[in-house]
C-alpha atoms as a PDB file:
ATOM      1  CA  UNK A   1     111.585  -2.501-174.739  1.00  0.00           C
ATOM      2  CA  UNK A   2     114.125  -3.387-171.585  1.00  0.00           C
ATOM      3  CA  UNK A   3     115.800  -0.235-172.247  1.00  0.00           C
ATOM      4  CA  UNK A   4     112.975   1.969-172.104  1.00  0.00           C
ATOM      5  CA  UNK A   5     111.447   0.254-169.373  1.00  0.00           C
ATOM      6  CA  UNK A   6     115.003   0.717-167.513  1.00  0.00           C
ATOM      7  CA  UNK A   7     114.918   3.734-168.288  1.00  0.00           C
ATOM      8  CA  UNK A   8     111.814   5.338-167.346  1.00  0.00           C
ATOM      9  CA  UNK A   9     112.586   3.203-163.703  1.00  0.00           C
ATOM     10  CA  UNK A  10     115.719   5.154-163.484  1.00  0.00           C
ATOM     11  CA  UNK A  11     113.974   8.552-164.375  1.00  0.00           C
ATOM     12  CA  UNK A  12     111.280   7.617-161.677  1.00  0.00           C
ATOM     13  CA  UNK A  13     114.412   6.982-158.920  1.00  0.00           C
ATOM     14  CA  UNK A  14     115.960  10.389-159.737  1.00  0.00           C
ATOM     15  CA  UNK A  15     112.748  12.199-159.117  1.00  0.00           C
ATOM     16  CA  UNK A  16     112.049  10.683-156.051  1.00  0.00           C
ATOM     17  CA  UNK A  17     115.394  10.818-154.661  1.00  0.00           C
ATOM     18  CA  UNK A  18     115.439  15.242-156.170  1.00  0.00           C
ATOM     19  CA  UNK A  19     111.791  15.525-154.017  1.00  0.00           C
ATOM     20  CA  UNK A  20     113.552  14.093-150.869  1.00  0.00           C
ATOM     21  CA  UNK A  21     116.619  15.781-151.067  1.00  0.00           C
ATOM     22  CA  UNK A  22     114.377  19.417-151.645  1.00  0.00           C
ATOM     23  CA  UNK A  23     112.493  18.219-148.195  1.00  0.00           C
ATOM     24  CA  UNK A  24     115.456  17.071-146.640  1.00  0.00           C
ATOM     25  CA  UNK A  25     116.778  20.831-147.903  1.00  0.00           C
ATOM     26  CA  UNK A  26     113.631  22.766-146.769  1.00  0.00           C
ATOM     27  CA  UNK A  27     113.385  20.665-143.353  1.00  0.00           C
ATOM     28  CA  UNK A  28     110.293  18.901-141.851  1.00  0.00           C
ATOM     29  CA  UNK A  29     108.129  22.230-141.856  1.00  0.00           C
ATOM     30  CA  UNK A  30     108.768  22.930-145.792  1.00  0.00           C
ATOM     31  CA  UNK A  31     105.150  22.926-146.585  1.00  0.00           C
ATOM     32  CA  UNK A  32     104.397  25.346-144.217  1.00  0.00           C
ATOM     33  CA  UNK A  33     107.102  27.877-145.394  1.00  0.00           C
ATOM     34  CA  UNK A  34     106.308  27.443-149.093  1.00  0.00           C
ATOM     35  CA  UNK A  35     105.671  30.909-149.136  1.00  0.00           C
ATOM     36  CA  UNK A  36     108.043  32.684-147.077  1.00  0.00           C
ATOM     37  CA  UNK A  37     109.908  34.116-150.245  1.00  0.00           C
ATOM     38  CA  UNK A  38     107.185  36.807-150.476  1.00  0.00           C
ATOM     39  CA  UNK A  39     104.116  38.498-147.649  1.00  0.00           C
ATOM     40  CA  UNK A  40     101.325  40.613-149.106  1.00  0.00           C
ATOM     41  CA  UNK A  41     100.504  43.365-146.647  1.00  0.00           C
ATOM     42  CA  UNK A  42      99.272  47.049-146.634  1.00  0.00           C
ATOM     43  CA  UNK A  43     101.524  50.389-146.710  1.00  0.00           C
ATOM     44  CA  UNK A  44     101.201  53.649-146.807  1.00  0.00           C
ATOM     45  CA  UNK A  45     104.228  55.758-147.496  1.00  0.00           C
ATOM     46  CA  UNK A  46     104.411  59.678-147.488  1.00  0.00           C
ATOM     47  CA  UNK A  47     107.024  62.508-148.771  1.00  0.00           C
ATOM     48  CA  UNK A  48     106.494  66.223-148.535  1.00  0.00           C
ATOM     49  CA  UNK A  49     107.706  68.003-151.854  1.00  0.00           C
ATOM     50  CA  UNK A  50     109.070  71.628-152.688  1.00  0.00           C
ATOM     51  CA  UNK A  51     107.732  73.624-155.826  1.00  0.00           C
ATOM     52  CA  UNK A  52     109.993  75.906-157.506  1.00  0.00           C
ATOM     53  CA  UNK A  53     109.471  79.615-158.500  1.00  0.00           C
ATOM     54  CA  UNK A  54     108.523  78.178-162.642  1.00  0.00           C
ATOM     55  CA  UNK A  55     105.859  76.037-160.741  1.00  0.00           C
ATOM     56  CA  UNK A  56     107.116  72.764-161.309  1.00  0.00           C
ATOM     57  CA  UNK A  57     109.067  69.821-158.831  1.00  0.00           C
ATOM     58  CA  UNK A  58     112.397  70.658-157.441  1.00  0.00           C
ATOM     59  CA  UNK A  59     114.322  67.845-158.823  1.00  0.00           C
ATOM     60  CA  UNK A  60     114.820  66.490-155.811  1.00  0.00           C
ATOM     61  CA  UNK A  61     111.219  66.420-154.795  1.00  0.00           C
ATOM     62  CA  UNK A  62     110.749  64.785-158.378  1.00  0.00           C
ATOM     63  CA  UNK A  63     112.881  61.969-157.961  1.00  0.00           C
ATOM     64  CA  UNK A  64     111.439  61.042-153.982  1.00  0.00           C
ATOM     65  CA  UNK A  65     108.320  61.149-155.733  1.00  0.00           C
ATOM     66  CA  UNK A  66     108.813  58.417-158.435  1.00  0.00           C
ATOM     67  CA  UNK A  67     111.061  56.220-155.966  1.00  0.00           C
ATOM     68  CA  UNK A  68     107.795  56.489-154.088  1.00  0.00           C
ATOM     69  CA  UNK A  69     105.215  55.635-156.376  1.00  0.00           C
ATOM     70  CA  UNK A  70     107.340  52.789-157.918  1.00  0.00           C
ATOM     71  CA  UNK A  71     107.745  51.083-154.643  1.00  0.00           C
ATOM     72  CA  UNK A  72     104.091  51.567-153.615  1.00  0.00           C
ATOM     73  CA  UNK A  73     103.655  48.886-156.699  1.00  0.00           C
ATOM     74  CA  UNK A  74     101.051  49.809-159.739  1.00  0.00           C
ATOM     75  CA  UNK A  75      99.232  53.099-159.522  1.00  0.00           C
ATOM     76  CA  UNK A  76      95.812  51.412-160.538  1.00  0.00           C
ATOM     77  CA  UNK A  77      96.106  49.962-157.026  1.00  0.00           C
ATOM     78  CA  UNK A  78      96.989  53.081-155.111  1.00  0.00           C
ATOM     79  CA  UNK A  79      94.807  55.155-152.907  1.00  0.00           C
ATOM     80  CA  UNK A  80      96.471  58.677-153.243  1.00  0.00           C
ATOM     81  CA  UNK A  81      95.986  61.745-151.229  1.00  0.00           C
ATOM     82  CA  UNK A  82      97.515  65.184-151.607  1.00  0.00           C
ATOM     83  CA  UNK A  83      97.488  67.662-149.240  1.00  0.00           C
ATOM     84  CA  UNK A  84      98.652  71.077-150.203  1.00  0.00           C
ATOM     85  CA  UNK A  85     100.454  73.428-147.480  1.00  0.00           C
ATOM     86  CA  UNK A  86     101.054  76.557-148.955  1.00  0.00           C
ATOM     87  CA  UNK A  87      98.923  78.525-151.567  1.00  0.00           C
ATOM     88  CA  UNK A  88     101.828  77.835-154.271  1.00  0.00           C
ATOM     89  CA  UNK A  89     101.738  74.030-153.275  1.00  0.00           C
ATOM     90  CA  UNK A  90      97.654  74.364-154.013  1.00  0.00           C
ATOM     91  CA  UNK A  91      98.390  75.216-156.963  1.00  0.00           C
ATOM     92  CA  UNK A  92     100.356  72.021-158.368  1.00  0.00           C
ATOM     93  CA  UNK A  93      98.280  69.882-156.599  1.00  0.00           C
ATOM     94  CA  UNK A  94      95.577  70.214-159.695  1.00  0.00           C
ATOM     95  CA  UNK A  95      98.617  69.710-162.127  1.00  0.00           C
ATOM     96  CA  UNK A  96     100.048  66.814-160.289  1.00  0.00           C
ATOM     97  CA  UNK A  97      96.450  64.937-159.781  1.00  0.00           C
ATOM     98  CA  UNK A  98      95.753  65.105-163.503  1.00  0.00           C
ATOM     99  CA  UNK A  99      99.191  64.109-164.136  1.00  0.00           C
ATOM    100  CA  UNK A 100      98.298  61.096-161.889  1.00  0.00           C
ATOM    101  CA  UNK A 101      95.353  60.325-163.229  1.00  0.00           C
ATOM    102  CA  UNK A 102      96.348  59.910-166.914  1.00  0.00           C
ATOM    103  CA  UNK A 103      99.280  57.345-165.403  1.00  0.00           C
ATOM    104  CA  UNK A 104      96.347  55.022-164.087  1.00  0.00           C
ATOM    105  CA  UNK A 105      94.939  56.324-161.160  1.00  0.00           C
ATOM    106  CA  UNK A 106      91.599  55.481-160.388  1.00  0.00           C
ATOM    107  CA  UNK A 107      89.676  58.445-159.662  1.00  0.00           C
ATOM    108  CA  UNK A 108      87.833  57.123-156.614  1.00  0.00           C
ATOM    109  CA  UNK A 109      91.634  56.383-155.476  1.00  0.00           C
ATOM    110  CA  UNK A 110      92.681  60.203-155.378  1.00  0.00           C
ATOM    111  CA  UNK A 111      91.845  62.708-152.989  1.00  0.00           C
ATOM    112  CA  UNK A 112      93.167  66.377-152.923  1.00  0.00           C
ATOM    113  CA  UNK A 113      92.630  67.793-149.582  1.00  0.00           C
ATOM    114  CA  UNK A 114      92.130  71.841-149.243  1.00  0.00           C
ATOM    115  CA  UNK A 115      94.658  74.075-148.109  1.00  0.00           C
ATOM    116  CA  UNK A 116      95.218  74.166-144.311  1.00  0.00           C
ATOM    117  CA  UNK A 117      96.063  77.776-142.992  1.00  0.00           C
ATOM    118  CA  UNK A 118      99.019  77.600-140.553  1.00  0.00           C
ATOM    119  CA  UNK A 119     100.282  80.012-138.482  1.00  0.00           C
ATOM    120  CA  UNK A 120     103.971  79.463-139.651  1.00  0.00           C
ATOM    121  CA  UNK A 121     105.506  78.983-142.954  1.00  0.00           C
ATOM    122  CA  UNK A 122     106.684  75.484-144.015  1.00  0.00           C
ATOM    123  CA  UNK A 123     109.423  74.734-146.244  1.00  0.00           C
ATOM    124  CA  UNK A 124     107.239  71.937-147.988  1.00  0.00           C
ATOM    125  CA  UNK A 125     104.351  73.053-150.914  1.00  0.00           C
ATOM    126  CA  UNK A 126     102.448  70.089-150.317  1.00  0.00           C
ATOM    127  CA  UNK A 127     102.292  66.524-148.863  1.00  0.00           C
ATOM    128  CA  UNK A 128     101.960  63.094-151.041  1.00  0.00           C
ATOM    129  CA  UNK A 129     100.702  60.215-149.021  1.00  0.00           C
ATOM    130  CA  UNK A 130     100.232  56.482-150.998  1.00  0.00           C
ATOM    131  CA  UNK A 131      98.226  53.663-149.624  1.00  0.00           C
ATOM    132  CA  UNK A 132      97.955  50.301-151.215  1.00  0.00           C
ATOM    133  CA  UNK A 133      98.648  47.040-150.842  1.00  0.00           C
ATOM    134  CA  UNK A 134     102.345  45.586-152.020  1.00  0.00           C
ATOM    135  CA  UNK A 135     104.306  42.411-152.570  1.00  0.00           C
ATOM    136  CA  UNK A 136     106.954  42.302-150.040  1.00  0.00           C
ATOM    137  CA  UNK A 137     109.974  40.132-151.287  1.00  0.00           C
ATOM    138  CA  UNK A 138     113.261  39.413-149.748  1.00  0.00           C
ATOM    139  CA  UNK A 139     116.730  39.269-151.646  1.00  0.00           C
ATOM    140  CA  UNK A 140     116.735  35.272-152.710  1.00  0.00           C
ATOM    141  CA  UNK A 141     120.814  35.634-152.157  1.00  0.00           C
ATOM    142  CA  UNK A 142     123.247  32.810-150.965  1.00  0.00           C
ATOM    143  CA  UNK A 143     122.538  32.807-147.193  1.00  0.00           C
ATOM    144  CA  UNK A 144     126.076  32.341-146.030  1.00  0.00           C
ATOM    145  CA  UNK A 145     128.461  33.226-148.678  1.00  0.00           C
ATOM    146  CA  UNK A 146     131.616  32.703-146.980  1.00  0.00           C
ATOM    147  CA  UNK A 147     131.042  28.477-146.621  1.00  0.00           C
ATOM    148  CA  UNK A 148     129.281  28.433-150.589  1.00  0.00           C
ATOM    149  CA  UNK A 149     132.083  27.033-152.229  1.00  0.00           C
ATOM    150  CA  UNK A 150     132.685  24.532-149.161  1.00  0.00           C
ATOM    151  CA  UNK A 151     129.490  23.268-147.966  1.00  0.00           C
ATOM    152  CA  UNK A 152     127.231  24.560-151.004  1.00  0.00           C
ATOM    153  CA  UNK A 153     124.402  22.290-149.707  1.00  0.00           C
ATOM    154  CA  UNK A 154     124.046  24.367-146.862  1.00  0.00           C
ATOM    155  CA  UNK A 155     124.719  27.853-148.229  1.00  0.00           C
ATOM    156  CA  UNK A 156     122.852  28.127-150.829  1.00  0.00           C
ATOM    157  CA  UNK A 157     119.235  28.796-149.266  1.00  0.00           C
ATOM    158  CA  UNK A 158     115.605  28.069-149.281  1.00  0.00           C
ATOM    159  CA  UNK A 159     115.104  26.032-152.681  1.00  0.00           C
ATOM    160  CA  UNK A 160     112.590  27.712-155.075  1.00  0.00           C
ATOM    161  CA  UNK A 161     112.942  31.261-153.509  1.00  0.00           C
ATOM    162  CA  UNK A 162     113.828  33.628-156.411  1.00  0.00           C
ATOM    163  CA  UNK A 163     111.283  31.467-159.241  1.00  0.00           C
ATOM    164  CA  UNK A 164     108.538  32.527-155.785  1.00  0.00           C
ATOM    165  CA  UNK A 165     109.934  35.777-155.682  1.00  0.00           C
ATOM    166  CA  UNK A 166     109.768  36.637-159.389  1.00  0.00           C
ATOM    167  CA  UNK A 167     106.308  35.000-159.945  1.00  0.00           C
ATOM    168  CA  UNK A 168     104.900  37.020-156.768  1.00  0.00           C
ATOM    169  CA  UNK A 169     106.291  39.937-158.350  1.00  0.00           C
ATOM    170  CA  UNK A 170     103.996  39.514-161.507  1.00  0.00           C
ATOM    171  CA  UNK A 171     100.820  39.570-160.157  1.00  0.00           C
ATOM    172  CA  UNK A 172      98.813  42.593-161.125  1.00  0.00           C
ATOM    173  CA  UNK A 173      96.644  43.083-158.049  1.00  0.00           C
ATOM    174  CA  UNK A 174      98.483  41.282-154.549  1.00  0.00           C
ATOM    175  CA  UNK A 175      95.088  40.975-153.234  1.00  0.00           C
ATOM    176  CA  UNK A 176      95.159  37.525-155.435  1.00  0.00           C
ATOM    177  CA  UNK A 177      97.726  36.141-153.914  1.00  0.00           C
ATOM    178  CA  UNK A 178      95.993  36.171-150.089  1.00  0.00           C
ATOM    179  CA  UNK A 179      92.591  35.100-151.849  1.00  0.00           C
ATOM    180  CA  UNK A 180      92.448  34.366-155.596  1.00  0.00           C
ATOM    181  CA  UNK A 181      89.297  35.428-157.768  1.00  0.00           C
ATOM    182  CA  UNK A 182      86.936  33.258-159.898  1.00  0.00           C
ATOM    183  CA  UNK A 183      87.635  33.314-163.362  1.00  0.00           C
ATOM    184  CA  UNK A 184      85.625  35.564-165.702  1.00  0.00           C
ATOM    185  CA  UNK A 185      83.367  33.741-168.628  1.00  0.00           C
ATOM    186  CA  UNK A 186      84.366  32.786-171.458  1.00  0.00           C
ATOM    187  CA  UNK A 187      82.913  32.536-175.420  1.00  0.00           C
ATOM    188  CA  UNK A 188      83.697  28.895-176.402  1.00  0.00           C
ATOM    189  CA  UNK A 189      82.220  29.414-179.764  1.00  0.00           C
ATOM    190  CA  UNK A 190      84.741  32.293-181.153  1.00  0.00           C
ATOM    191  CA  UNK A 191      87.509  30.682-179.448  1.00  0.00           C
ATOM    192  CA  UNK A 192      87.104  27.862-181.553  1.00  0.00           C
ATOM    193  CA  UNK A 193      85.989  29.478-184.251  1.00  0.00           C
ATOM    194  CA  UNK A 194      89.101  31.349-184.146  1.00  0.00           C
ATOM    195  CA  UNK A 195      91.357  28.087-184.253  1.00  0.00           C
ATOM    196  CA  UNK A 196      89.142  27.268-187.470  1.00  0.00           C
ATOM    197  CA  UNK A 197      89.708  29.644-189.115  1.00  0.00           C
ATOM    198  CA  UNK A 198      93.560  29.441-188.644  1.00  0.00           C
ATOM    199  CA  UNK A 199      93.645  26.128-189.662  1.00  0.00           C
ATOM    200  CA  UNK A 200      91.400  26.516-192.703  1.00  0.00           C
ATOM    201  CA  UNK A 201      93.898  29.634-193.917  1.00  0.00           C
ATOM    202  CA  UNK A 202      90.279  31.837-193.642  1.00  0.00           C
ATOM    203  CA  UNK A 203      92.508  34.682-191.576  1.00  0.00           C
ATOM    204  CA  UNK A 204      90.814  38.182-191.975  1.00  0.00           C
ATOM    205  CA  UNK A 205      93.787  40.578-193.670  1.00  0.00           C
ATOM    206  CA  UNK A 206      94.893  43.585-191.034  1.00  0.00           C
ATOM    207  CA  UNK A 207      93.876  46.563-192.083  1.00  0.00           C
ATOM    208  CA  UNK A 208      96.340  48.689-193.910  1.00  0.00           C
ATOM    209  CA  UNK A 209      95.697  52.525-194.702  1.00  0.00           C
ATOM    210  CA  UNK A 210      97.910  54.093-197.369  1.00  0.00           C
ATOM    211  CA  UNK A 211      98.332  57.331-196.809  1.00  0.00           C
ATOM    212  CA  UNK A 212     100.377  58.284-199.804  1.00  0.00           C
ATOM    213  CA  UNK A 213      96.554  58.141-201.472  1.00  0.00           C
ATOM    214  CA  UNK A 214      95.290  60.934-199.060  1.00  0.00           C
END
């Protein structure tokens, strides 16, 4: 009974002593910079794109494109509009919405603009510009790497910012992360029943289709 009493009281100690040395770590304003490992704020990012002759992307165009979309953050949370500048570009633009639009954008989110006359030719088809709002997070990296190995203690960084970063990276709309949401209802009685069932061995087979028989 000593022994486990002894030892819980020393388990108590280190945890103490861990929390103070994270504050100690963090400085006196740690709970107000709990956070800083990630900011939630809006962008809107733009590329102008090139069509080839066979009425597809140039490669090039292609590949700005996706690096675009992929840092704009889920495409169910993107407010898209394309705005075609030349009659070939007008063209694509139907192509490239429904293309968008079976990836998982809304279709209140996407706008395609008409085509613009101008006086002089461009060297761009048409114009992609994303709005939404992202999860901004810095590179959690040893803040002075040339003293790490010397004075790790003071190297190393803000305590807890990558497990911040990767969590804040995770979330599927940002928006929760300034202000969450209130949890949706939920059927008590077939969750349960559910667990039941398990437990009682009263599992319902998966269906399985043979289609040798066909």
């Amino acid at each position: 009974m000593r022994v486990i009493t002894f030892t819980i009281a020393i388990l108590v100690l280190l945890s103490g002593c861990d929390r103070t040395v994270h504050q100690l770590r963090n400085g006196p304003d740690s709970s107000m910079r709990q956070n800083e490992s990630f900011s939630v704020k809006p962008t809107a990012s733009s590329i102008s794109l090139k069509v080839q002759p066979s009425g597809s992307l140039t490669p090039s165009s292609l590949s700005g494109l996706n690096s675009l979309l992929k840092n704009q953050g889920r495409l169910s949370n993107q407010t898209i509009r394309i705005q075609p500048l030349s009659e070939q570009g007008e063209q694509f633009a139907q192509r490239l919405g429904q293309s968008l639009l079976e990836l998982g954008v809304q279709g209140e989110s996407l706008f395609i603009q008409p085509l613009v006359y101008q006086e002089a030719e461009t060297a761009w088809d048409l114009n992609v510009v994303s709005e939404a709002i992202i999860v901004v997070t810095p590179d959690c990296v040893i803040e002075d790497s040339t003293t790490w190995s010397v004075k790790p203690f003071d190297a190393v960084g803000t305590l807890g910012c990558a497990n911040r970063s990767n969590i804040a990276r995770m979330v599927v709309n940002p928006r929760d992360l300034i202000r969450a949401r209130t949890l949706d209802s939920a059927d008590g009685i077939n969750a349960v029943g559910a667990v039941k069932r398990y437990h009682e061995a009263d599992i319902t087979p998966l269906l399985d289709i043979d289609f040798n028989e066909d």
